[in-house]
C-alpha atoms as a PDB file:
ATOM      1  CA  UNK A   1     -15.130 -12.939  -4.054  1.00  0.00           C
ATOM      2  CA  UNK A   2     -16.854 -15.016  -7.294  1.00  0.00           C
ATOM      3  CA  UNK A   3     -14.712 -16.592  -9.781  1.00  0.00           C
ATOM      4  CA  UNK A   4     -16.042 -15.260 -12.601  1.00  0.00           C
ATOM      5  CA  UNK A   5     -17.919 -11.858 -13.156  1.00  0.00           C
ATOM      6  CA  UNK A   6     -20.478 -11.372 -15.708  1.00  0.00           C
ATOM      7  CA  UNK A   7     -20.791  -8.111 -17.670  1.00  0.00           C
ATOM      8  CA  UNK A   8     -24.200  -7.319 -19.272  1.00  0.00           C
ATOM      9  CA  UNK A   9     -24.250  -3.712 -20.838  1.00  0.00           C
ATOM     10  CA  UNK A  10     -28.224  -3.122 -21.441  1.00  0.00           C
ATOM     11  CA  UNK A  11     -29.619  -0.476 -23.181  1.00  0.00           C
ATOM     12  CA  UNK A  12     -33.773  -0.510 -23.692  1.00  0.00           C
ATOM     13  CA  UNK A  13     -33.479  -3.908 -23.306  1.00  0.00           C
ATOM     14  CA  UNK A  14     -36.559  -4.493 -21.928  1.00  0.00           C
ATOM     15  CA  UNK A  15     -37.901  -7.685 -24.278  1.00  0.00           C
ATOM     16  CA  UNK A  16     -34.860  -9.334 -23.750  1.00  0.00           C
ATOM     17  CA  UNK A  17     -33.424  -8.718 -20.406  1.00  0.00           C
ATOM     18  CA  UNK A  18     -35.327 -11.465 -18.862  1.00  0.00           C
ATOM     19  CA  UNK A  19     -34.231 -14.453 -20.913  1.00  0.00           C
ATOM     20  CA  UNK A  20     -30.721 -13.082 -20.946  1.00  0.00           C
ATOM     21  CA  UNK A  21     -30.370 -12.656 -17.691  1.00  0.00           C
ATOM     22  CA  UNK A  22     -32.113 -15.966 -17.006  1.00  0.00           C
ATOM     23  CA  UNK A  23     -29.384 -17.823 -18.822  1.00  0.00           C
ATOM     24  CA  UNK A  24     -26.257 -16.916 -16.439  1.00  0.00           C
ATOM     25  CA  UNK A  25     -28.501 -17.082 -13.585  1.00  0.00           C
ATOM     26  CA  UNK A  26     -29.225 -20.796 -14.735  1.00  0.00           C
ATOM     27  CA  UNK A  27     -24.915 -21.799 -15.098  1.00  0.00           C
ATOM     28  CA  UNK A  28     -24.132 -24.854 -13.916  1.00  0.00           C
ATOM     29  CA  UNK A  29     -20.461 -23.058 -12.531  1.00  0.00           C
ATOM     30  CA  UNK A  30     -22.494 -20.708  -9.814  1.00  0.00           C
ATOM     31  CA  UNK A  31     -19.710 -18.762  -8.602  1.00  0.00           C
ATOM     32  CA  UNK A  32     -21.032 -15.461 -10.319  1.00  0.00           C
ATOM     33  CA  UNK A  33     -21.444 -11.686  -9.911  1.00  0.00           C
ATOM     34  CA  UNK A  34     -23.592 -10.549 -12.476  1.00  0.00           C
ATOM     35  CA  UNK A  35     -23.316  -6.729 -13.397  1.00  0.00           C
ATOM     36  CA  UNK A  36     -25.921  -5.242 -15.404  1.00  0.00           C
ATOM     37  CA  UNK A  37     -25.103  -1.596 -16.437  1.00  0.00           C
ATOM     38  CA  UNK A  38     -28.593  -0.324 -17.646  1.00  0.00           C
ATOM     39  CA  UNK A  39     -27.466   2.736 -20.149  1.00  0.00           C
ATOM     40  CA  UNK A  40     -29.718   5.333 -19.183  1.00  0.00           C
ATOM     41  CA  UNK A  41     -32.401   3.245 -20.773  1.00  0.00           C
ATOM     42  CA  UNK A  42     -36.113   4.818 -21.529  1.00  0.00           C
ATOM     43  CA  UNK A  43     -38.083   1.435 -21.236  1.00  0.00           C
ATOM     44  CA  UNK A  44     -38.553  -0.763 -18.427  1.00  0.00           C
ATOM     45  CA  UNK A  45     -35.094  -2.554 -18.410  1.00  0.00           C
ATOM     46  CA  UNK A  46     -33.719  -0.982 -15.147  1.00  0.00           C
ATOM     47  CA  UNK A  47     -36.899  -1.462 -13.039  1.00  0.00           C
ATOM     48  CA  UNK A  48     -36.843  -6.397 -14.758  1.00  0.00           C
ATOM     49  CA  UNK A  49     -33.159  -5.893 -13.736  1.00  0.00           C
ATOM     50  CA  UNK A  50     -34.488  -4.624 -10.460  1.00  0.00           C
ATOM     51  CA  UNK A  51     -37.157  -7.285  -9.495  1.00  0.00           C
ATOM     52  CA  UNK A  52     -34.605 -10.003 -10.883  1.00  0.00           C
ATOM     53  CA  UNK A  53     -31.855  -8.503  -8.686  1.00  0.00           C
ATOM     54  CA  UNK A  54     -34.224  -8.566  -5.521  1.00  0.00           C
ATOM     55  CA  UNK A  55     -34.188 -12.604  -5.840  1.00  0.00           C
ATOM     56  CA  UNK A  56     -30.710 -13.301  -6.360  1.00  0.00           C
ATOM     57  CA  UNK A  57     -28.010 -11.803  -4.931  1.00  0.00           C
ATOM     58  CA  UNK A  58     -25.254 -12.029  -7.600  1.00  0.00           C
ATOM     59  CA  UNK A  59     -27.526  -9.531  -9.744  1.00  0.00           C
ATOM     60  CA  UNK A  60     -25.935  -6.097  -8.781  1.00  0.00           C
ATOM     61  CA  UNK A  61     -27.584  -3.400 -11.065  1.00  0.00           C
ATOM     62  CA  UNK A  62     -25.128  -0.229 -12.106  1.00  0.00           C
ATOM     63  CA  UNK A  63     -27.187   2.286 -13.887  1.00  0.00           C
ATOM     64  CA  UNK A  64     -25.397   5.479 -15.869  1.00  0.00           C
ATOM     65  CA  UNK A  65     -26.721   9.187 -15.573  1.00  0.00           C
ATOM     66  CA  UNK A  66     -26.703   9.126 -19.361  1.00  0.00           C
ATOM     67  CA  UNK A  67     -26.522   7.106 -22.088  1.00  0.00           C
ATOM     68  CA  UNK A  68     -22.762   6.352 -23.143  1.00  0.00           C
ATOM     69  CA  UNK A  69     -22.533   3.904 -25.380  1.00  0.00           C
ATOM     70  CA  UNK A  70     -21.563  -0.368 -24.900  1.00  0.00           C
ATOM     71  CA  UNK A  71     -17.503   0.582 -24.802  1.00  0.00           C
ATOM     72  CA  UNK A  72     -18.579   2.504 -22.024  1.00  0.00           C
ATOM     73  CA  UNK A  73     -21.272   0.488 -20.243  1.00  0.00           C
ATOM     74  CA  UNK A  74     -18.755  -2.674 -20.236  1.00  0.00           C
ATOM     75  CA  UNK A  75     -15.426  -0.790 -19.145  1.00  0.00           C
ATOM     76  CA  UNK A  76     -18.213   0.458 -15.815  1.00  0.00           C
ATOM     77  CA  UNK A  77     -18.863  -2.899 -15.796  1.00  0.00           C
ATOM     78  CA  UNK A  78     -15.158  -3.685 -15.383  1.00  0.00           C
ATOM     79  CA  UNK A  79     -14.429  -1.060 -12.718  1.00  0.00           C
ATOM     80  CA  UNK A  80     -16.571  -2.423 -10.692  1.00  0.00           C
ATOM     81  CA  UNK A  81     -15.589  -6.138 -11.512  1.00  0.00           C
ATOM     82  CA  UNK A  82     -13.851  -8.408  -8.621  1.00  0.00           C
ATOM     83  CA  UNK A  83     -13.431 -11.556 -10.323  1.00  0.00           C
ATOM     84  CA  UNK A  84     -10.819 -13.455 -11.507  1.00  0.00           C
ATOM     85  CA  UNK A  85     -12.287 -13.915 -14.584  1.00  0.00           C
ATOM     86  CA  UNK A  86     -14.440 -11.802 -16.626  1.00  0.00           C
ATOM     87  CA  UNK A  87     -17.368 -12.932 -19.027  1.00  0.00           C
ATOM     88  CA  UNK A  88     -19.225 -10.313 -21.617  1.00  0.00           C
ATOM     89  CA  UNK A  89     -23.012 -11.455 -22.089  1.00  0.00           C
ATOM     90  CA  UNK A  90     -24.927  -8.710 -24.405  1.00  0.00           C
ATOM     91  CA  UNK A  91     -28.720  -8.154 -23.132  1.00  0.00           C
ATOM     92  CA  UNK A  92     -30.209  -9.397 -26.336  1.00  0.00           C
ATOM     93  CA  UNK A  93     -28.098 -13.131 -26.385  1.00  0.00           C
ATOM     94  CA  UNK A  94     -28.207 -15.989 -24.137  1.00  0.00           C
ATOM     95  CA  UNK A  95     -26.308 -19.239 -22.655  1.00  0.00           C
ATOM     96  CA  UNK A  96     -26.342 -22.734 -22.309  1.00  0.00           C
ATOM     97  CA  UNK A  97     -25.972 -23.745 -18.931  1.00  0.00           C
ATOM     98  CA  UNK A  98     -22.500 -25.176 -19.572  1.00  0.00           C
ATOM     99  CA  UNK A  99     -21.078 -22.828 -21.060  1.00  0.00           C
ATOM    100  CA  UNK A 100     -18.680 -21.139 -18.079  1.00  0.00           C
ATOM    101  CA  UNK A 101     -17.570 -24.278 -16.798  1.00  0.00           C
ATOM    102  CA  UNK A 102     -16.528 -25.519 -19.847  1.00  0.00           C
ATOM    103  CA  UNK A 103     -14.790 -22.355 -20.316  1.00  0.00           C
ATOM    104  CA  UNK A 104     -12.747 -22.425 -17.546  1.00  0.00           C
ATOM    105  CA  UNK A 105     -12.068 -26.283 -18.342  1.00  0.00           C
ATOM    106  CA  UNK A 106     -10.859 -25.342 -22.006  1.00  0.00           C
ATOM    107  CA  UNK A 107      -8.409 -22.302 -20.121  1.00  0.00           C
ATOM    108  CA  UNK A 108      -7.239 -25.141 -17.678  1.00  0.00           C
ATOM    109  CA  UNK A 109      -6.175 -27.052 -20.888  1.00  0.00           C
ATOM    110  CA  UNK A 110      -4.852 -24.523 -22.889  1.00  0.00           C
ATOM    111  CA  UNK A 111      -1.124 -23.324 -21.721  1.00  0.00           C
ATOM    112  CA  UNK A 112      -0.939 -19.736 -21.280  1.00  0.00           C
ATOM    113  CA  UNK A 113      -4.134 -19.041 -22.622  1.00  0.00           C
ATOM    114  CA  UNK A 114      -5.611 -16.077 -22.034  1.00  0.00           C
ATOM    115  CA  UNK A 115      -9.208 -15.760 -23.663  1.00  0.00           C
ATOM    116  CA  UNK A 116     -11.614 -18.448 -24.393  1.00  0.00           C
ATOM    117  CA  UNK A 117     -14.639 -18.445 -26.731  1.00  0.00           C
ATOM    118  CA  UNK A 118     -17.169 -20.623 -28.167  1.00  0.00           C
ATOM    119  CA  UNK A 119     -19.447 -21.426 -31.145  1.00  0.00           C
ATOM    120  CA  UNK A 120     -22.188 -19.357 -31.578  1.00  0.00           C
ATOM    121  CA  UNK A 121     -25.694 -20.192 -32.742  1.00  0.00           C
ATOM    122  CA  UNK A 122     -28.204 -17.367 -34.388  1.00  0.00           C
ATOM    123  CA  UNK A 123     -31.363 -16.245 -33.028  1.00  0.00           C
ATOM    124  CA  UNK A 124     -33.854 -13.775 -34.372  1.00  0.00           C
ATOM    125  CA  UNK A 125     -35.967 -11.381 -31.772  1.00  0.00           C
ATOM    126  CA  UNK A 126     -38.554 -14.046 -31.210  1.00  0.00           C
ATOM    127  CA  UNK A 127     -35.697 -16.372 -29.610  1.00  0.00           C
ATOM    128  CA  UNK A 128     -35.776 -19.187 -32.999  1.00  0.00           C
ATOM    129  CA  UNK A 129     -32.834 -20.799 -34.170  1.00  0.00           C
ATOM    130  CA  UNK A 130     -31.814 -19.506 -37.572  1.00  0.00           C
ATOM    131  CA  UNK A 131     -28.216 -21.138 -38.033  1.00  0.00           C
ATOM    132  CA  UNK A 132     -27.064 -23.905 -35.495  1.00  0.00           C
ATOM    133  CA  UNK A 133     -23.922 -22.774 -35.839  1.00  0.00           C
ATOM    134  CA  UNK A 134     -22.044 -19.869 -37.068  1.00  0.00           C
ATOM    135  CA  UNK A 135     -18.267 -21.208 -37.033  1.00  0.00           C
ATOM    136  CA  UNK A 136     -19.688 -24.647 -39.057  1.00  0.00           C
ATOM    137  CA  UNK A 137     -16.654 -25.251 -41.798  1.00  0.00           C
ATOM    138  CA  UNK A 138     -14.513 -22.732 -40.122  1.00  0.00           C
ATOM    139  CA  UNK A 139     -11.024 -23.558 -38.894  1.00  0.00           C
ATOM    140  CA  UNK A 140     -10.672 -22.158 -35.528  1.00  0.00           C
ATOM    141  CA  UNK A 141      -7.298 -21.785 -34.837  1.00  0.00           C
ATOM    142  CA  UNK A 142      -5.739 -22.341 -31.145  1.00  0.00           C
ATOM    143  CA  UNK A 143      -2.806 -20.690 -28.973  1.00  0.00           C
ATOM    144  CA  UNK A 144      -0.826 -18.614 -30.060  1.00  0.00           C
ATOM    145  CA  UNK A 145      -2.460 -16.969 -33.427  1.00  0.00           C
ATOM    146  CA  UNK A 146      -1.410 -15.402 -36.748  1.00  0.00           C
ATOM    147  CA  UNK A 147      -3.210 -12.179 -36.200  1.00  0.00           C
ATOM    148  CA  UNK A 148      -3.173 -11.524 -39.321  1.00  0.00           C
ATOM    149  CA  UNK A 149      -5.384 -14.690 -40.167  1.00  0.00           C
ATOM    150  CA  UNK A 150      -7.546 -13.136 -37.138  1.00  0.00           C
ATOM    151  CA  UNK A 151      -7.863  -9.611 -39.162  1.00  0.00           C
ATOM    152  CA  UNK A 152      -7.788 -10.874 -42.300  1.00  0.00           C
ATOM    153  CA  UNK A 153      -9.346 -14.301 -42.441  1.00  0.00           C
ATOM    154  CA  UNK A 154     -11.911 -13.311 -39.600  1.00  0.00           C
ATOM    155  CA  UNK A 155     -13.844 -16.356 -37.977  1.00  0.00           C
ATOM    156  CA  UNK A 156     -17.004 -15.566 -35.489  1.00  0.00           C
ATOM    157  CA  UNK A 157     -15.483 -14.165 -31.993  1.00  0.00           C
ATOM    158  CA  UNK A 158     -18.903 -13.199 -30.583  1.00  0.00           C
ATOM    159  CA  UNK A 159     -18.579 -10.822 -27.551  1.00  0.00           C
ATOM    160  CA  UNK A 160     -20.979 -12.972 -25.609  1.00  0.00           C
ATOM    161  CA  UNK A 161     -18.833 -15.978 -26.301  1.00  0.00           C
ATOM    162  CA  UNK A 162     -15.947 -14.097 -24.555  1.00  0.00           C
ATOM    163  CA  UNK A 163     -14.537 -15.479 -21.156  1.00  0.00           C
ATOM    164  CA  UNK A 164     -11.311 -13.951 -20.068  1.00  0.00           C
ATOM    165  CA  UNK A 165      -8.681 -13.691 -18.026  1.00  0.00           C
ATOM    166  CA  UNK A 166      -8.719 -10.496 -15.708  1.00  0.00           C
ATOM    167  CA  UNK A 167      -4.718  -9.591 -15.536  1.00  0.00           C
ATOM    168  CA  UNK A 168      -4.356 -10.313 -19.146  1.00  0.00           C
ATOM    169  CA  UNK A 169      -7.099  -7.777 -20.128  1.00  0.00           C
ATOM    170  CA  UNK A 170      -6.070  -5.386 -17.892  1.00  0.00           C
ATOM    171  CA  UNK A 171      -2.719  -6.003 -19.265  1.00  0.00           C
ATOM    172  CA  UNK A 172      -3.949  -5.336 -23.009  1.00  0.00           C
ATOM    173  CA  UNK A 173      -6.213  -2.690 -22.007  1.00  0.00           C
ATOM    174  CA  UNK A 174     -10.226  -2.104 -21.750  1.00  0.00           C
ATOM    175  CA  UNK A 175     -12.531  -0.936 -24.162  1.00  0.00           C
ATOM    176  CA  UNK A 176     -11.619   1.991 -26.398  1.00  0.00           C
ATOM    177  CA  UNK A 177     -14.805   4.577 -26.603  1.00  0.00           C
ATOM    178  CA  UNK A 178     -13.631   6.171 -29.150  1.00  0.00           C
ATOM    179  CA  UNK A 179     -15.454   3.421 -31.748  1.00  0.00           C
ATOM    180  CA  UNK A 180     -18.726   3.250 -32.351  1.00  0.00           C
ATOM    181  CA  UNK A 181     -18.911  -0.405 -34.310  1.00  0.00           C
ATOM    182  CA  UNK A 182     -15.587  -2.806 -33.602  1.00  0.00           C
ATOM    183  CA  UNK A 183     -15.027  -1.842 -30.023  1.00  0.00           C
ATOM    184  CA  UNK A 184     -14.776  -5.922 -29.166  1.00  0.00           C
ATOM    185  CA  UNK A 185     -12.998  -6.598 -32.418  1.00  0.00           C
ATOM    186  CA  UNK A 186      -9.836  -3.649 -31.233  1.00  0.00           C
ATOM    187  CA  UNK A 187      -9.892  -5.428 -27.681  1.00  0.00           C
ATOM    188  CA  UNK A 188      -9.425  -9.013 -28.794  1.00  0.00           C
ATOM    189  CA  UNK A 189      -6.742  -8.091 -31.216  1.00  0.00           C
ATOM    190  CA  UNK A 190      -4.889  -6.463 -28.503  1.00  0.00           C
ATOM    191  CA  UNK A 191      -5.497  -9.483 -26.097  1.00  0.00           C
ATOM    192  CA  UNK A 192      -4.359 -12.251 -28.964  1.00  0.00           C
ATOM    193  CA  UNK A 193      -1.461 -10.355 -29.739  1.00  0.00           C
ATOM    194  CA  UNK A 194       0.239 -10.675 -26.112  1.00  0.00           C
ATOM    195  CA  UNK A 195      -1.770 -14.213 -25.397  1.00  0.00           C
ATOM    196  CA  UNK A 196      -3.002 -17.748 -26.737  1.00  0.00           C
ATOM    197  CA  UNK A 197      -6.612 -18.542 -26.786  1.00  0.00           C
ATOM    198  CA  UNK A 198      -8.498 -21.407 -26.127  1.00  0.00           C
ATOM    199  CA  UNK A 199     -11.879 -22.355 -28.206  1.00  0.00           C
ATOM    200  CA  UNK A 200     -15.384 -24.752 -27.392  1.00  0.00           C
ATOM    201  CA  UNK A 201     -16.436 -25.853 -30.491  1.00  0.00           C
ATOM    202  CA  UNK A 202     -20.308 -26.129 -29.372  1.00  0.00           C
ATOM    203  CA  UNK A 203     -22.557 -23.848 -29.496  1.00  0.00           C
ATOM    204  CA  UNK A 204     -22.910 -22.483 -26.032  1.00  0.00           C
ATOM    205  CA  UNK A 205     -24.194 -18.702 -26.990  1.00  0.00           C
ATOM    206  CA  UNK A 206     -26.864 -17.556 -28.647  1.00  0.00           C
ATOM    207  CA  UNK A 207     -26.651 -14.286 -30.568  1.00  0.00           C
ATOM    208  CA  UNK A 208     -29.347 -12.891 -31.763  1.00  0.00           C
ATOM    209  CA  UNK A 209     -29.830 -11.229 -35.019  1.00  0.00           C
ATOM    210  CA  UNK A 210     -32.167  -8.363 -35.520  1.00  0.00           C
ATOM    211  CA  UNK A 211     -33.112  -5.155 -36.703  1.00  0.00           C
ATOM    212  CA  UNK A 212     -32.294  -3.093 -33.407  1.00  0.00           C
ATOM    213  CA  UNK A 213     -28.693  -4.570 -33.204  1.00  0.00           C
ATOM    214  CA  UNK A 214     -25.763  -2.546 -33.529  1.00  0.00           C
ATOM    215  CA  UNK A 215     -24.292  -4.250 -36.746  1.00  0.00           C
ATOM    216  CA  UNK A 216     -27.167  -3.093 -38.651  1.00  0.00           C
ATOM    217  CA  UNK A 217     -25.779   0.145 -40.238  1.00  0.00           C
ATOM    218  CA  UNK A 218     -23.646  -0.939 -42.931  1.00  0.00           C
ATOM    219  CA  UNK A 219     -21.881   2.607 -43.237  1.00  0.00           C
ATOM    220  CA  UNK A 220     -21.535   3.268 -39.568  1.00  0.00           C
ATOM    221  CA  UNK A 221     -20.049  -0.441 -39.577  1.00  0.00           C
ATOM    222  CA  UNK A 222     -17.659  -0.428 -42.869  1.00  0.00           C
ATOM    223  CA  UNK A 223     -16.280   3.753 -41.333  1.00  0.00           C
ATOM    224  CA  UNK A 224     -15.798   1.963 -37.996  1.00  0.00           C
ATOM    225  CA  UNK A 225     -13.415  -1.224 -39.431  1.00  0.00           C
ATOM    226  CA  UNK A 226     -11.268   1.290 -41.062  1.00  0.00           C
ATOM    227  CA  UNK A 227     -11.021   3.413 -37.868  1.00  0.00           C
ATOM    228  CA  UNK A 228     -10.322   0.158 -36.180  1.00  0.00           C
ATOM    229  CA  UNK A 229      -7.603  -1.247 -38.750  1.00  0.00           C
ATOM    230  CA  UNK A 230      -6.353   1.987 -38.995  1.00  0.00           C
ATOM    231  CA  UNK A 231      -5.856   2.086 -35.170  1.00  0.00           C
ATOM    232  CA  UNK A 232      -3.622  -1.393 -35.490  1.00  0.00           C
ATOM    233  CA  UNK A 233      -1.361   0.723 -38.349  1.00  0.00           C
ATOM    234  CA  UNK A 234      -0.391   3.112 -36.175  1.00  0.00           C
ATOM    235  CA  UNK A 235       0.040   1.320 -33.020  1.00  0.00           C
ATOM    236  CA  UNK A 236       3.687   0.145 -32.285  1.00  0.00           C
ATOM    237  CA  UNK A 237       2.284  -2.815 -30.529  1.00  0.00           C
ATOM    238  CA  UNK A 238       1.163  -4.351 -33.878  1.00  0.00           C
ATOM    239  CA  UNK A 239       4.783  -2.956 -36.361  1.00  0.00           C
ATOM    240  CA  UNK A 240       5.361  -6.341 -37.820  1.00  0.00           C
ATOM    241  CA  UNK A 241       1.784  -6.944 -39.019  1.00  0.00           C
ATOM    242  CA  UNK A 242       1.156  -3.242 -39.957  1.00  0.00           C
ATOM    243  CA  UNK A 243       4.213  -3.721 -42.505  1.00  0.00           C
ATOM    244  CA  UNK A 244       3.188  -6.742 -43.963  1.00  0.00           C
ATOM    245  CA  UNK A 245       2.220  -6.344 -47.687  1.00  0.00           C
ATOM    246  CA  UNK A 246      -1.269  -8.298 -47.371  1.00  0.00           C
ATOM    247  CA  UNK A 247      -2.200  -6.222 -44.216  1.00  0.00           C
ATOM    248  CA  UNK A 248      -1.776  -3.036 -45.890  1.00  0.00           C
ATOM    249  CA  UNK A 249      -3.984  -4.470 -49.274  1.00  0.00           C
ATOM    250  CA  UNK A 250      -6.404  -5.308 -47.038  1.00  0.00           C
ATOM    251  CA  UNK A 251      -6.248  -1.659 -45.379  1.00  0.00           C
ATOM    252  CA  UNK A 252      -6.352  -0.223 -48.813  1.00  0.00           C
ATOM    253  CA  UNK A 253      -9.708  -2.224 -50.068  1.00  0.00           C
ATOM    254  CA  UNK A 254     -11.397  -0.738 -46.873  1.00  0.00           C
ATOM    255  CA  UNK A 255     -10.593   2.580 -47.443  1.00  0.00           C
ATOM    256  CA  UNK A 256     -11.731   2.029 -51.314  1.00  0.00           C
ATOM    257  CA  UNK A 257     -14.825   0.243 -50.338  1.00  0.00           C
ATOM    258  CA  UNK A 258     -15.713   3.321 -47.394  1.00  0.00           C
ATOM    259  CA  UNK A 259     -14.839   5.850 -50.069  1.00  0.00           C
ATOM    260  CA  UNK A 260     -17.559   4.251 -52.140  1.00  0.00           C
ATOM    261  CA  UNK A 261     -20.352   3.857 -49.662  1.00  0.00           C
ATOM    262  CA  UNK A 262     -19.730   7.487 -48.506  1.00  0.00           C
ATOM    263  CA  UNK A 263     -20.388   9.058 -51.994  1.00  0.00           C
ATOM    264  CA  UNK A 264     -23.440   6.569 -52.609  1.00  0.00           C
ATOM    265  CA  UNK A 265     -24.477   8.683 -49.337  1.00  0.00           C
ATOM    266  CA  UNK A 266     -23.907  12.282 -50.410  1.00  0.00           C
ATOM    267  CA  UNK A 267     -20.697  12.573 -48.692  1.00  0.00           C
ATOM    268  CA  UNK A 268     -18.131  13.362 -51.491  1.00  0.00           C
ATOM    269  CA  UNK A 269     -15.460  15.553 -48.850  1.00  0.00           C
ATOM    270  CA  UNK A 270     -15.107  12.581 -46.634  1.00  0.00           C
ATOM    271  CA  UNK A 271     -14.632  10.268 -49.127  1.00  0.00           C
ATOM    272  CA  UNK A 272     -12.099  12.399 -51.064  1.00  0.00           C
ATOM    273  CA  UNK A 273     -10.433  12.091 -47.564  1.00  0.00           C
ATOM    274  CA  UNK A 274     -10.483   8.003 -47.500  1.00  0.00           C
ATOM    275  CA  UNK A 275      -9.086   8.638 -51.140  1.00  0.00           C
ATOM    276  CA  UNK A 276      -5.851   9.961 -49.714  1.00  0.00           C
ATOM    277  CA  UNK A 277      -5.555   7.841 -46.791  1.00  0.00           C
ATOM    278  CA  UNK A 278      -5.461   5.436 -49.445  1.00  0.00           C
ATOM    279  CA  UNK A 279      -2.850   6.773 -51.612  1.00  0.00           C
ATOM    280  CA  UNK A 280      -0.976   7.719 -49.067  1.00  0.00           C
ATOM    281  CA  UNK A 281      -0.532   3.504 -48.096  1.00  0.00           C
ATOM    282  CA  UNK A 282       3.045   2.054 -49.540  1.00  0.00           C
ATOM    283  CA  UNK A 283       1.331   0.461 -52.240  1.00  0.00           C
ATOM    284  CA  UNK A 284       2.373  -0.296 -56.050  1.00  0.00           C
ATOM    285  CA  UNK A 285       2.174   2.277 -58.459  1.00  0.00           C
ATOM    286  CA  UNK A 286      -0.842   0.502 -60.146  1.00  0.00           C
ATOM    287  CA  UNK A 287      -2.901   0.060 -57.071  1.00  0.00           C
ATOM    288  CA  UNK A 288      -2.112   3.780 -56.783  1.00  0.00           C
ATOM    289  CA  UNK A 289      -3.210   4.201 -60.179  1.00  0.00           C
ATOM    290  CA  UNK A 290      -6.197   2.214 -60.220  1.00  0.00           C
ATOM    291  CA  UNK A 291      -7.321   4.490 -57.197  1.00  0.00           C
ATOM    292  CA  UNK A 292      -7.157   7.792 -58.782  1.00  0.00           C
ATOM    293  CA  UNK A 293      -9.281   5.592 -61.428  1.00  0.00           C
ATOM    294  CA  UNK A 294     -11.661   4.597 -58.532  1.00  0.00           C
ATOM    295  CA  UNK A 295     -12.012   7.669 -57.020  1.00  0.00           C
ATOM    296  CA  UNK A 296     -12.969   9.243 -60.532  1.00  0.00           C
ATOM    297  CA  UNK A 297     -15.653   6.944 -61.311  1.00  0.00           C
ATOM    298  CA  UNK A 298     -19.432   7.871 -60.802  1.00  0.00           C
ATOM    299  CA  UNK A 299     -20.971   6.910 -57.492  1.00  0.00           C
ATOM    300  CA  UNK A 300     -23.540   3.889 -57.958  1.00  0.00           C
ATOM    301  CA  UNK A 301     -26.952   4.660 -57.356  1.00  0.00           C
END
């Protein structure tokens, strides 16, 4: 049974599969499944996964009937999981060589910890460096954490960063499907609320950046943080912080800023409804008042 099992959701993935792929086979901590759950891709990335898979053994493709979405590709990719530890490596990024070893070191020093991540650098589709590091001047807290800094104050947790534990995620739960953009962002909240964390402050993942990646809708993304923050209001696991004053602000200026980019595109009736999820918040009776006054103005063209 490995030590650590790699999960690699891959949708038309083709141009990128290789390199990817490359980069776990290439850790210096071998003791590896690798999992690559092919989507029900249309390109060629199921047949590279193949040939890779036919020269090293810890490549096990998983491929889905139809295309479900990453939630679902990675939770396949955790039924099917046997390690002890679990690592999430998108098909577009890539790894240094050290980076699951010093992982597992950084969990070994951490007491209690749960999750471990590390810098990130940013790469466009050609593979180039654009930023050395994406956590550079950012205070990365360690063990147990103020979630609310984690919601709020948000530093770079890059899902191909992530190493975990396997009975703590279990424990917090798996990926929820229901959410298109944030999926990652819902699970590590859930997993930092019960656990500590643990941090590498190098730049061991590359992320890349491009126009095919699934942050590039803005409105898909900015509808998808208020289902997500909306999902931590309601959830009894999270009471404390969804009563806190500066949580529920923060709620509110979602909702106002959604509102907006729905009517900038045509879609008045669902923002009305972000309107009274908004009013509806315990808020003052200004910030009430100033979103009536919002939700009156013109939308920006």
């Amino acid at each position: 049974m490995p030590l650590v099992s790699v999960i690699v959701p891959a949708w038309n993935a083709a141009s990128f599969i290789g390199e990817c792929l490359a980069s776990a086979i290439a850790q210096d901590h071998a003791d590896l499944e690798i999992l690559v759950i092919d989507d029900a891709s249309s390109d060629a990335t199921a047949d590279r996964v193949a040939t890779l898979a036919a020269a090293d053994a810890r490549i096990s493709l998983i491929r889905h009937a139809s295309n479900r979405g990453v939630s679902a590709a990675r939770n396949t990719g955790l039924a099917a999981a046997s390690g002890a530890y679990v690592a999430f490596l998108d098909a577009d990024d890539r790894w240094h060589p050290t980076k699951i070893a010093r992982q597992l070191a950084a969990l070994a020093a951490t007491s209690d910890a749960a999750l471990v991540f590390t810098a990130c650098r940013a790469i466009d589709a050609r593979g180039a460096v654009t930023d050395q590091n994406l956590s550079r001047g950012r205070a990365i807290p360690l063990g147990r954490i103020d979630l609310k800094d984690f919601i709020i104050r948000r530093y770079p947790l890059i899902t191909s960063s992530v190493l975990v534990e396997r009975g703590s995620l279990d424990a917090a739960g798996h990926f929820d499907t229901s959410l298109a953009v944030g999926e990652d962002f819902d699970l590590w909240a859930r997993i930092l609320n019960r656990y500590p964390q643990a941090y590498v402050p190098d730049p061991l993942t590359d992320y890349r950046m491009h126009g095919a990646s699934a942050t590039a809708d803005r409105l898909r993304n900015r509808l998808s943080k208020v289902q997500v923050l909306e999902k931590i209001h309601a959830s009894p696991d999270f009471a404390a912080l969804a009563a806190d004053a500066e949580f529920i602000a923060y709620l509110h200026r979602h909702y106002l800023g959604a509102a907006r980019a729905l009517r900038q595109h045509g879609q008045p009736a669902a923002a009305r409804e972000l309107y009274t999820r908004a009013l509806a918040l315990d808020t003052s009776w200004f910030t009430r008042l100033a979103t009536r006054f919002h939700r009156l103005r013109p939308a920006e063209r």
